[in-house]
C-alpha atoms as a PDB file:
ATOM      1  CA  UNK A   1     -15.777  75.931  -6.868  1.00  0.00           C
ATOM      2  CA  UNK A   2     -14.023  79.134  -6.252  1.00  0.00           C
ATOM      3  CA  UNK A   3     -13.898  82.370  -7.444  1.00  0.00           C
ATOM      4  CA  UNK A   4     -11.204  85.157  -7.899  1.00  0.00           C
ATOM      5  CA  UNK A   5     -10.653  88.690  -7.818  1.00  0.00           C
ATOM      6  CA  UNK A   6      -8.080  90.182  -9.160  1.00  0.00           C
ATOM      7  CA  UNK A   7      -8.180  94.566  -8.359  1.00  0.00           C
ATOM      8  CA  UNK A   8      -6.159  95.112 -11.404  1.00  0.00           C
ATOM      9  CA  UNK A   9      -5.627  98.838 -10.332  1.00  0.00           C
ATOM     10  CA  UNK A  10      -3.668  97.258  -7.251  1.00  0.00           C
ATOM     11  CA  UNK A  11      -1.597  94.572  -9.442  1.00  0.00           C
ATOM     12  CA  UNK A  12       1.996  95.477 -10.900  1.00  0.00           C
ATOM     13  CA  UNK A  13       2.438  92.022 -12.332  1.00  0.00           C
ATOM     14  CA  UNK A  14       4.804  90.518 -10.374  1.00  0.00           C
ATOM     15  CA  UNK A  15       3.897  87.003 -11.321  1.00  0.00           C
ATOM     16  CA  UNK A  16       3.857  85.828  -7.602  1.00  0.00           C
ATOM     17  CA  UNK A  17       0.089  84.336  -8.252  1.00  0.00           C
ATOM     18  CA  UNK A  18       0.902  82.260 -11.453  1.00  0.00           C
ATOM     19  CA  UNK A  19       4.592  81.396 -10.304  1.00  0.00           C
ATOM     20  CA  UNK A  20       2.647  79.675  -6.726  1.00  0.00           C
ATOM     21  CA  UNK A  21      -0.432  78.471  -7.884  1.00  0.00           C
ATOM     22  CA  UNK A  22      -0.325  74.441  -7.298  1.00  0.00           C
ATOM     23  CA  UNK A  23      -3.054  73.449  -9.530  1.00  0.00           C
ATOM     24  CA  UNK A  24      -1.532  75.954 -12.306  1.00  0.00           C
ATOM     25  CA  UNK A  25      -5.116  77.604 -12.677  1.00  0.00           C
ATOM     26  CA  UNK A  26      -3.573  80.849 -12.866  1.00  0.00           C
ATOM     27  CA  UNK A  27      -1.967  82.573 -15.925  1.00  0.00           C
ATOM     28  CA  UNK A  28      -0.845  86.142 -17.225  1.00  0.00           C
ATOM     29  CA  UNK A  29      -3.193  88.087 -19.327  1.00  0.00           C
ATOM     30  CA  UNK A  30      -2.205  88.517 -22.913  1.00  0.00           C
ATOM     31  CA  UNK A  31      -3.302  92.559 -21.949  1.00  0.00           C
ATOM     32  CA  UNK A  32      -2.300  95.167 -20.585  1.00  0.00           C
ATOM     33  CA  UNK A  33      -4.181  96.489 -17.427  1.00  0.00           C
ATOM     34  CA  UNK A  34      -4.406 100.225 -16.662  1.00  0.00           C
ATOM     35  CA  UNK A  35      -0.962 100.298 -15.038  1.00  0.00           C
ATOM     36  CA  UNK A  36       0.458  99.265 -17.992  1.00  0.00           C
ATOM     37  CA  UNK A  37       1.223  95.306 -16.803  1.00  0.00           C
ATOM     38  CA  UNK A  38      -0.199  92.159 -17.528  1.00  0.00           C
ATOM     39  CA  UNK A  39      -2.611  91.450 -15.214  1.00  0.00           C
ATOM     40  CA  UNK A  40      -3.353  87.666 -14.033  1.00  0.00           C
ATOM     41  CA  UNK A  41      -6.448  85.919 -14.710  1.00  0.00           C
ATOM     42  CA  UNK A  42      -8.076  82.622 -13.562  1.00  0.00           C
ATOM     43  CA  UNK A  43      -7.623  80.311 -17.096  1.00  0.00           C
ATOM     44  CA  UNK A  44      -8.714  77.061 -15.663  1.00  0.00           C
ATOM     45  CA  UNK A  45     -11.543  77.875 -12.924  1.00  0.00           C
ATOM     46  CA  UNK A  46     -12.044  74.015 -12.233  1.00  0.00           C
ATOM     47  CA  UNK A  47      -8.341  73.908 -11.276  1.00  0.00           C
ATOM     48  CA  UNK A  48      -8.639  76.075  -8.606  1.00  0.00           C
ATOM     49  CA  UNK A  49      -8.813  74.309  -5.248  1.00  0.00           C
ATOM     50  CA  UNK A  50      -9.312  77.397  -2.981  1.00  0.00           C
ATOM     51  CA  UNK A  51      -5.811  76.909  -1.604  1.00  0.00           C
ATOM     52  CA  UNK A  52      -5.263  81.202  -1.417  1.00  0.00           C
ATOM     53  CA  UNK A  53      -1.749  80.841  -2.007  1.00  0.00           C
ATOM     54  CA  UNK A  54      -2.645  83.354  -4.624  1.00  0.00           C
ATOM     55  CA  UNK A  55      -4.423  85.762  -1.832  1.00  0.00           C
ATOM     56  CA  UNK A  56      -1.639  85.075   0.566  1.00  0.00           C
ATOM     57  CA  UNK A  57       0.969  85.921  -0.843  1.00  0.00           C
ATOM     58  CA  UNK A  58       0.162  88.617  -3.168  1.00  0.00           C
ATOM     59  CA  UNK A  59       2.611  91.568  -2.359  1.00  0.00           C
ATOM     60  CA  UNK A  60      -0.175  93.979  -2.740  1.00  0.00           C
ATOM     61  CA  UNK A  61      -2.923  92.474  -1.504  1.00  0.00           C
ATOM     62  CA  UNK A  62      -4.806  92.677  -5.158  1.00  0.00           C
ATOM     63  CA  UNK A  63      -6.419  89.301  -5.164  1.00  0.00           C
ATOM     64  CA  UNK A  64      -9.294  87.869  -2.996  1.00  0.00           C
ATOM     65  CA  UNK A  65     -10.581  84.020  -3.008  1.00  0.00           C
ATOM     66  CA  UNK A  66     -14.187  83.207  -2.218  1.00  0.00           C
ATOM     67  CA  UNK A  67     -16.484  80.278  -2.633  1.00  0.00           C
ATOM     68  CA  UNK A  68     -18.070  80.949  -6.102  1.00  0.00           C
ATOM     69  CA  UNK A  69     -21.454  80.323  -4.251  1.00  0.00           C
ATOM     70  CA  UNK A  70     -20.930  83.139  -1.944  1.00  0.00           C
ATOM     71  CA  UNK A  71     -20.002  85.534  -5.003  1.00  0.00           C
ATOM     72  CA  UNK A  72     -22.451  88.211  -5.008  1.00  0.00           C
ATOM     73  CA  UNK A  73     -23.601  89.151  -8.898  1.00  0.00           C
END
């Protein structure tokens, strides 16, 4: 299992994530963040296969993939 942060103050909601994401675990918020976008959010966590197309090709380097079991709390 995987986990992903999203550093919404770095995000401007290009859609990049959701548009690449294979499994289709990714999705726009219905909100807005700070900067005034729609943020995106992991919808389906068990869809996520770790693949950090997500991570990789994020134009601002907002999001960051780990192994949920690594995830510090």
């Amino acid at each position: 299992m995987y986990a992903i942060q999203i550093d919404e103050r770095w995000c401007k909601g290009c859609t990049l994530c959701v548009i690449s994401c294979p499994t289709r675990a990714l999705r726009m918020a219905g909100r807005f963040s700070v900067r005034g976008v729609h943020p995106p959010e992991l919808a389906l966590v068990e869809r996520c296969n770790g693949c950090r197309l997500c991570e990789l090709l994020c134009p601002d380097f907002a999001i960051t993939v780990t192994e949920a079991c690594c995830v510090q709390r």
